[in-house]
Protein backbone atom coordinates (compact mmCIF):
# COMPACT_ATOMS: atom_id res chain seq x y z
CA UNK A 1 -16.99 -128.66 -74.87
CA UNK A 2 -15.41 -125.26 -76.47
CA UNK A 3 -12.42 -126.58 -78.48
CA UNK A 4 -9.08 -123.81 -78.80
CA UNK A 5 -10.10 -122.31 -81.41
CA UNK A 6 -13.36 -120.85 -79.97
CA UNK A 7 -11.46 -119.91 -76.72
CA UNK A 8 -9.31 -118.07 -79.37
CA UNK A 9 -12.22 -116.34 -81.01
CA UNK A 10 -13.65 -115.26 -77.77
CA UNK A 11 -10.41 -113.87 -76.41
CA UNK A 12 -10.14 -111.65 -79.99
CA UNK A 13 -11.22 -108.36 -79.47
CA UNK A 14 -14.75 -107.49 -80.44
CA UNK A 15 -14.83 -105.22 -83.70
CA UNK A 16 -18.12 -103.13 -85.19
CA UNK A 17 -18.90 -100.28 -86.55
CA UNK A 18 -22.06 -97.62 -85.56
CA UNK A 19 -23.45 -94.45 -86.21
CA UNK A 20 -24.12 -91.98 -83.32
CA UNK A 21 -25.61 -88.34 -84.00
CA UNK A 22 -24.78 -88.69 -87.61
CA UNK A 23 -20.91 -89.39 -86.48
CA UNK A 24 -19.25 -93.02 -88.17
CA UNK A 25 -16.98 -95.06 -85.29
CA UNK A 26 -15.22 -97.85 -85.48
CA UNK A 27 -15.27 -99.45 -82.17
CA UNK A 28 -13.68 -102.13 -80.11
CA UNK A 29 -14.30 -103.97 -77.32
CA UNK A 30 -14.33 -107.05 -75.00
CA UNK A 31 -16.28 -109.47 -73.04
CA UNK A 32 -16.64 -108.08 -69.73
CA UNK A 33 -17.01 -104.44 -71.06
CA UNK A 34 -20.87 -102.88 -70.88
CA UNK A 35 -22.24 -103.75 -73.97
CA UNK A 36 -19.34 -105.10 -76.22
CA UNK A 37 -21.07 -106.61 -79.66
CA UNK A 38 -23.45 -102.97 -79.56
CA UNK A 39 -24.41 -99.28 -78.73
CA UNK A 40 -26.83 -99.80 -76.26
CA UNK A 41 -30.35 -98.14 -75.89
CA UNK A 42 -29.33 -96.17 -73.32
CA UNK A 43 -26.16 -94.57 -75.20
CA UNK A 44 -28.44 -93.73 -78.28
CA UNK A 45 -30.95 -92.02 -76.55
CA UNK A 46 -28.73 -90.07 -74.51
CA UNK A 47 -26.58 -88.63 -77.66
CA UNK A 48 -29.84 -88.27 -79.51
CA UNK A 49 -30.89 -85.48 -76.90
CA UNK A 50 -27.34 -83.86 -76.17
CA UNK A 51 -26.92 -80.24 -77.92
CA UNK A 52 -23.22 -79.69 -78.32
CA UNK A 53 -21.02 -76.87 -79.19
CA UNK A 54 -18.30 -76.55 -81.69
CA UNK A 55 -16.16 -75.55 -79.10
CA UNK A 56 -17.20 -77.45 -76.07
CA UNK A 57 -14.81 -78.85 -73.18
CA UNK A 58 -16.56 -82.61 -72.25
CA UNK A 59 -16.43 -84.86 -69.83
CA UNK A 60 -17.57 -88.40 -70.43
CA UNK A 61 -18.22 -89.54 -66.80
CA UNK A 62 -17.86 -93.61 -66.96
CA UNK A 63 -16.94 -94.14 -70.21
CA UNK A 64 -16.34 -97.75 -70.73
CA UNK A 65 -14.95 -97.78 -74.65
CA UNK A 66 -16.09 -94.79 -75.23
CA UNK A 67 -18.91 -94.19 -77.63
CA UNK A 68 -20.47 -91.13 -75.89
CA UNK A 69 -16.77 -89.71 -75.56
CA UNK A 70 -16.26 -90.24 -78.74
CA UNK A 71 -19.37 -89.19 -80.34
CA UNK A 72 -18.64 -85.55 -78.65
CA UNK A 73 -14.83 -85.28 -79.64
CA UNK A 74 -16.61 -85.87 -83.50
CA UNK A 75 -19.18 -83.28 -82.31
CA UNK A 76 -17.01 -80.53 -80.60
CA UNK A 77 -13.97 -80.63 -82.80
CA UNK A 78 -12.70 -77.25 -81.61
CA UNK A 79 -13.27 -78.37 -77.70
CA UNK A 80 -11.76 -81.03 -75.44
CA UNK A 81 -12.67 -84.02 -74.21
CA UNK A 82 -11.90 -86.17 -71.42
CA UNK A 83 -13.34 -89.75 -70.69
CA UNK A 84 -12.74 -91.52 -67.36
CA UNK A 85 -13.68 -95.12 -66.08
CA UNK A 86 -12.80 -96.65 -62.78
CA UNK A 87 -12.40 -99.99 -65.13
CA UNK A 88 -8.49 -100.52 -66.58
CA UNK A 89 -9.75 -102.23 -69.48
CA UNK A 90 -12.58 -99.66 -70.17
CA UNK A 91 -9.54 -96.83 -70.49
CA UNK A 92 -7.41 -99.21 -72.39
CA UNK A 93 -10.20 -99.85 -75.17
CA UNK A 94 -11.46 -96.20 -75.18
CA UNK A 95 -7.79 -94.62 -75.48
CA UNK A 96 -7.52 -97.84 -78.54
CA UNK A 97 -10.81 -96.56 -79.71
CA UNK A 98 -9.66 -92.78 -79.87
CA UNK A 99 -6.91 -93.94 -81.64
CA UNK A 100 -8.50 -96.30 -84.16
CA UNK A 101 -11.19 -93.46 -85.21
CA UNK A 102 -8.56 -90.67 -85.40
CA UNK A 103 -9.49 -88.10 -82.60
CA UNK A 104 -6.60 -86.32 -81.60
CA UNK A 105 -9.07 -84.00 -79.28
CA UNK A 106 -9.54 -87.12 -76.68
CA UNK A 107 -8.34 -88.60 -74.17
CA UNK A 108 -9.21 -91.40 -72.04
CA UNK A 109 -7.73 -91.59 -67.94
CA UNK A 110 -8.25 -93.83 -65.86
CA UNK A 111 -10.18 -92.19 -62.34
CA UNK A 112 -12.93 -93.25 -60.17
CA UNK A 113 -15.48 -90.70 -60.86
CA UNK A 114 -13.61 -87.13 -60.62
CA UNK A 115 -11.15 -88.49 -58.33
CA UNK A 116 -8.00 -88.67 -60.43
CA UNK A 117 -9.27 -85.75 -63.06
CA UNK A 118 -7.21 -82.63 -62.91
CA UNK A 119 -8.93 -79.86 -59.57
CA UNK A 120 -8.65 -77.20 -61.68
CA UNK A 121 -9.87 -78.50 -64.93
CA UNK A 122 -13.51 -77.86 -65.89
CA UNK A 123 -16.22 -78.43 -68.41
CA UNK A 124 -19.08 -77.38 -70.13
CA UNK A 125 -20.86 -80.57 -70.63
CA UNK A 126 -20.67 -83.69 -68.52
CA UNK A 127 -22.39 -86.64 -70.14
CA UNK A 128 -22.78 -89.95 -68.27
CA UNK A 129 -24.90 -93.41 -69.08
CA UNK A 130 -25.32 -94.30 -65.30
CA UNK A 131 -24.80 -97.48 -64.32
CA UNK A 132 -28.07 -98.73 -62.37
CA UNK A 133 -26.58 -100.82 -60.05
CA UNK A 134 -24.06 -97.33 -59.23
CA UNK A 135 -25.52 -97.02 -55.57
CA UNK A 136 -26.36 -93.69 -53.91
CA UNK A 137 -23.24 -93.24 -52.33
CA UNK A 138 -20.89 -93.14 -55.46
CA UNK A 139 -23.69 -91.26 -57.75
CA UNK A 140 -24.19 -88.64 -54.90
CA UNK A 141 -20.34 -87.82 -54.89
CA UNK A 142 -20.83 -88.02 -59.19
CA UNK A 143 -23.64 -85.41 -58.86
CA UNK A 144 -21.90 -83.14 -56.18
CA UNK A 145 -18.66 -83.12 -58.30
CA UNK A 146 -19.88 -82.48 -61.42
CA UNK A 147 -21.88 -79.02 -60.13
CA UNK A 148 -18.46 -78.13 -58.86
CA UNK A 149 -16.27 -79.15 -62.19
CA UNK A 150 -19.50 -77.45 -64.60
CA UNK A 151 -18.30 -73.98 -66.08
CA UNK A 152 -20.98 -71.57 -65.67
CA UNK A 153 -23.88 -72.42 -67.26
CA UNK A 154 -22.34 -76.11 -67.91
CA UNK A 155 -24.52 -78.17 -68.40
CA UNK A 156 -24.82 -81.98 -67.09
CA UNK A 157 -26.81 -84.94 -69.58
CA UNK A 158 -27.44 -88.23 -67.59
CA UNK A 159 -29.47 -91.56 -69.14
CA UNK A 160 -30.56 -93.87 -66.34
CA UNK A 161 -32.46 -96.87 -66.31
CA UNK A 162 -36.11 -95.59 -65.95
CA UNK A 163 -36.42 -97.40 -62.38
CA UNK A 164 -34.00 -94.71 -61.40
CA UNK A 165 -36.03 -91.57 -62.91
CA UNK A 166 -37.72 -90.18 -59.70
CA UNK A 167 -34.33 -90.72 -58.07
CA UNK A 168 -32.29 -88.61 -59.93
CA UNK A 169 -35.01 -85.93 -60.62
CA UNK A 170 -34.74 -85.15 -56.68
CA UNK A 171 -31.31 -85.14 -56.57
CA UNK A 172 -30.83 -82.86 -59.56
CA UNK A 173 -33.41 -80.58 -58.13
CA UNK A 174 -31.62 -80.31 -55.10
CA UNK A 175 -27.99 -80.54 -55.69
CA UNK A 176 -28.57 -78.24 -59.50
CA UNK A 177 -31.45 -76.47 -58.24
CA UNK A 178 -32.90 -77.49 -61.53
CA UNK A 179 -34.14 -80.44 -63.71
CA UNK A 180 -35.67 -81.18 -67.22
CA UNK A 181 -36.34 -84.59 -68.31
CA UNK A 182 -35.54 -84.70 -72.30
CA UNK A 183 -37.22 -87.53 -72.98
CA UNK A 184 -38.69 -91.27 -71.50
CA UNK A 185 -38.04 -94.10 -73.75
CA UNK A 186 -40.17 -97.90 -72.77
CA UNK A 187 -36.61 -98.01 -70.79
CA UNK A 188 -34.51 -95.21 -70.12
CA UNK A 189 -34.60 -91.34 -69.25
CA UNK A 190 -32.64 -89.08 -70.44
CA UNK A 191 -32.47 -85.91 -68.03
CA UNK A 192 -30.42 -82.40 -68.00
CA UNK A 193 -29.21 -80.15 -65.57
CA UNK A 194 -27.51 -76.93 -65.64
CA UNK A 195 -25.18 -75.00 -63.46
CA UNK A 196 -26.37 -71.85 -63.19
């Protein structure tokens, strides 16, 4: 039996610190958030393989607390960046998180995929660690919308599970019209696509 104290400890936000792209971040997070004690695989891989400019405009597409987002806010500190979730507590922790780590080039809002993000506003990279259990449906409309919200020559970084490789390989070839896959890990892919 878990006594009050414990109940206490696990209701206590989760605090660590990590190193992304050479970037320190002070992070926290909660139970029920993807990966709350750690960066995950998938995250470092991705921002391993993501070339970003001084000056870029970002979009971190499914943020949760935001260590991609905040990664390329460190990265691009003449640029913008926006990071959306569809999750309440996600925003709430990543907008903490911007805070906490100083970033006054971030923000986090919270939108279900583009839906709530600005029409006009666009980007000129849109990084996402895909969920794998996203379904077609929602990652088609993901795909489609971020071609249309990519500046010319934007270009869009994804990291999916590697049981979802040949899946979004075809749909980057056909929505993009292009596809390179940056590198396989034992369990991820990272891939990129450009607006041309």
């Amino acid at each position: 039996m878990i006594d009050q104290s414990q109940l206490a400890s696990l209701r206590r936000p989760i605090s660590f610190q990590a190193e992304l792209a050479g970037q320190p971040l002070h992070l926290n997070s909660t139970w029920g958030l993807f990966s709350p004690r750690e960066i995950d695989d998938g995250t470092r891989l991705l921002i391993e393989h993501m070339e970003v400019a001084p000056e870029a405009d970002c979009l971190d597409l499914g943020c949760g607390y935001g260590p991609i987002g905040l990664t390329l806010a460190r990265l691009a500190p003449k640029g913008r960046v926006l990071m959306v979730d569809k999750d309440f507590v996600a925003v709430e922790f990543a907008r903490k998180n911007i805070a906490r780590n100083g970033l006054h080039n971030a923000e986090a809002l919270l939108s279900n995929g583009f839906d709530q993000i600005e029409p006009k506003r666009r980007f000129d990279l849109i990084a996402s660690n895909i969920p794998a259990k996203v379904g077609k449906e929602l990652l088609t409309l993901w795909l489609y919308d971020a071609l249309a919200r990519l500046n010319s020559g934007g270009a869009l970084y994804v990291v999916t599970i590697n049981g979802l490789r040949q899946f979004i390989k075809r749909y980057l070839e056909d929505i993009f019209g292009n596809y390179d896959k940056l590198k396989q890990g034992a369990h991820y892919t990272v891939a990129l696509a450009y607006r041309r």
